[in-house]
Protein backbone atom coordinates (compact mmCIF):
# COMPACT_ATOMS: atom_id res chain seq x y z
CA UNK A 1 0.00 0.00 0.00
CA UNK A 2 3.09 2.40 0.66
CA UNK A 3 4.56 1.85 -2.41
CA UNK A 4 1.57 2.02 -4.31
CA UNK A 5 1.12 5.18 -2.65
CA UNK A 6 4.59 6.97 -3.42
CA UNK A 7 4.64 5.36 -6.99
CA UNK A 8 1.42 7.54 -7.25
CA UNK A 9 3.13 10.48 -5.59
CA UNK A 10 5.80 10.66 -8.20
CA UNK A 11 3.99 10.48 -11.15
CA UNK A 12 1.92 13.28 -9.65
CA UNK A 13 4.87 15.24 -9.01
CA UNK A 14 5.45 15.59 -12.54
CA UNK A 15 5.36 19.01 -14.09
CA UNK A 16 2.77 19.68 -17.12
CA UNK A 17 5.72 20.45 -19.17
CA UNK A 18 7.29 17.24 -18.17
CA UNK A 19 4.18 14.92 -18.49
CA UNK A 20 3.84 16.37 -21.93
CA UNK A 21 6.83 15.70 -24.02
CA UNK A 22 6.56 11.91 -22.16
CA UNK A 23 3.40 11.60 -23.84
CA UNK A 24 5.04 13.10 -27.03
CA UNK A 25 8.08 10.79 -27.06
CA UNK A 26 5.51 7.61 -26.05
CA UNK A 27 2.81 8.24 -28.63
CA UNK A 28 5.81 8.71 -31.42
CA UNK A 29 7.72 5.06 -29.52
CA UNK A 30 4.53 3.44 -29.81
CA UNK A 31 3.69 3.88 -33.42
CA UNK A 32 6.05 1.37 -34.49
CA UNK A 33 5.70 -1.99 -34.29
CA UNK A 34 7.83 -4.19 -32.12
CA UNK A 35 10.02 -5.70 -34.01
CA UNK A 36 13.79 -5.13 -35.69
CA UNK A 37 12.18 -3.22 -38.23
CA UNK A 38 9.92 -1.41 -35.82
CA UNK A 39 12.86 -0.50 -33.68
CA UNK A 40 14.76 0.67 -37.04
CA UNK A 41 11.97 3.16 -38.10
CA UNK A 42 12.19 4.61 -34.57
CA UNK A 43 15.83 4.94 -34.60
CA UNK A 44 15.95 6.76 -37.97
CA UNK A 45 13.17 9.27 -36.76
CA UNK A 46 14.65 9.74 -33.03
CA UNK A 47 16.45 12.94 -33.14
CA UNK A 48 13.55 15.22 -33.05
CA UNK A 49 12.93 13.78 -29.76
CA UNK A 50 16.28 13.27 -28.29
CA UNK A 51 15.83 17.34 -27.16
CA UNK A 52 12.87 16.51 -25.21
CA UNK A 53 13.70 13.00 -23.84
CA UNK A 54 16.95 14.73 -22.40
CA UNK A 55 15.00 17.60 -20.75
CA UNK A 56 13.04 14.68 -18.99
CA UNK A 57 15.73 12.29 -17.95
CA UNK A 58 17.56 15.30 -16.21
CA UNK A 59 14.37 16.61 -14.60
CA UNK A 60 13.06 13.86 -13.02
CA UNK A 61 14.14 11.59 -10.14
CA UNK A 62 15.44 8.01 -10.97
CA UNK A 63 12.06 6.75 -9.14
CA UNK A 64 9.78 9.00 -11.35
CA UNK A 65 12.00 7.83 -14.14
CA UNK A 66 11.53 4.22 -13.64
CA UNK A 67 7.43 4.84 -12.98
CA UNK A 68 7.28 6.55 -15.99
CA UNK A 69 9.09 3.85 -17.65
CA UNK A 70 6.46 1.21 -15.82
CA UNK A 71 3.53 3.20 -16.90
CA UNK A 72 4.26 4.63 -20.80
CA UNK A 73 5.67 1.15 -22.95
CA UNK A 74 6.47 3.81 -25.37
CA UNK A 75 8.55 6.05 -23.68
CA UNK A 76 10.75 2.90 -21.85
CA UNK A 77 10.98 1.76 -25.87
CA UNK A 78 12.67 5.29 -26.93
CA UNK A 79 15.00 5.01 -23.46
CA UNK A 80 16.15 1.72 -24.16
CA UNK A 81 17.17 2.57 -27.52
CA UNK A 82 18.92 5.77 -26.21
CA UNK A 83 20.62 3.57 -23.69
CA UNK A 84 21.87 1.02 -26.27
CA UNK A 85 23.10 3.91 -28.79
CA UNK A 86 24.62 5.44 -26.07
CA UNK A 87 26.50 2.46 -25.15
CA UNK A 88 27.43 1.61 -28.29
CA UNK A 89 29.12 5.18 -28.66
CA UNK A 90 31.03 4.73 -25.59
CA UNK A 91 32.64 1.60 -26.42
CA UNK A 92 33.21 2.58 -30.13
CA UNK A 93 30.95 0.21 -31.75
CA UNK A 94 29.02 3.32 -33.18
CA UNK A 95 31.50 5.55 -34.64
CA UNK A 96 29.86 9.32 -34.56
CA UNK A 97 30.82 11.28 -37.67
CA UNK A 98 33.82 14.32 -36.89
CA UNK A 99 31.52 16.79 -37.42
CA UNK A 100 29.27 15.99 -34.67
């Protein structure tokens, strides 16, 4: 009952501004189907999002974070792929072009 109780809490301590571009970023996520080809659509049309997701991930607490992630499929979807890029830049799998 607690934890139901400050999951709720979180979620409700959400900003307008913040509860908006998560919807944004999950109704965009979950217009692709899941699959490899699903995830490749989203990954070519992710950068007009990666503004907003940012501005989330650096507002929010890692426990509104992960409730977000619980409640909005979509949104998780996007993260994961940012996490994955992300880690694929770091160890040099994913070379980034020099003039980026």
């Amino acid at each position: 009952m607690i934890t139901e109780l400050t999951n709720s809490m979180s979620l409700i301590n959400l900003t307008l501004e913040q509860q908006q571009m998560i919807k944004i970023i999950d109704d965009h996520a979950s217009k692709f189907i899941l699959s490899e080809v699903g995830d490749e659509q989203l990954l070519q049309t992710c950068y007009d999002y990666m503004a907003a997701f940012k501005q989330v991930i650096d507002s929010t607490s890692k426990h509104q974070l992960n409730d977000v992630c619980q409640q909005h499929k979509g949104f998780y979807r996007f993260s994961k792929l940012m996490e994955v890029l992300s880690q694929g830049i770091a160890n040099g799998v994913i070379e980034v072009p020099k003039d980026h």
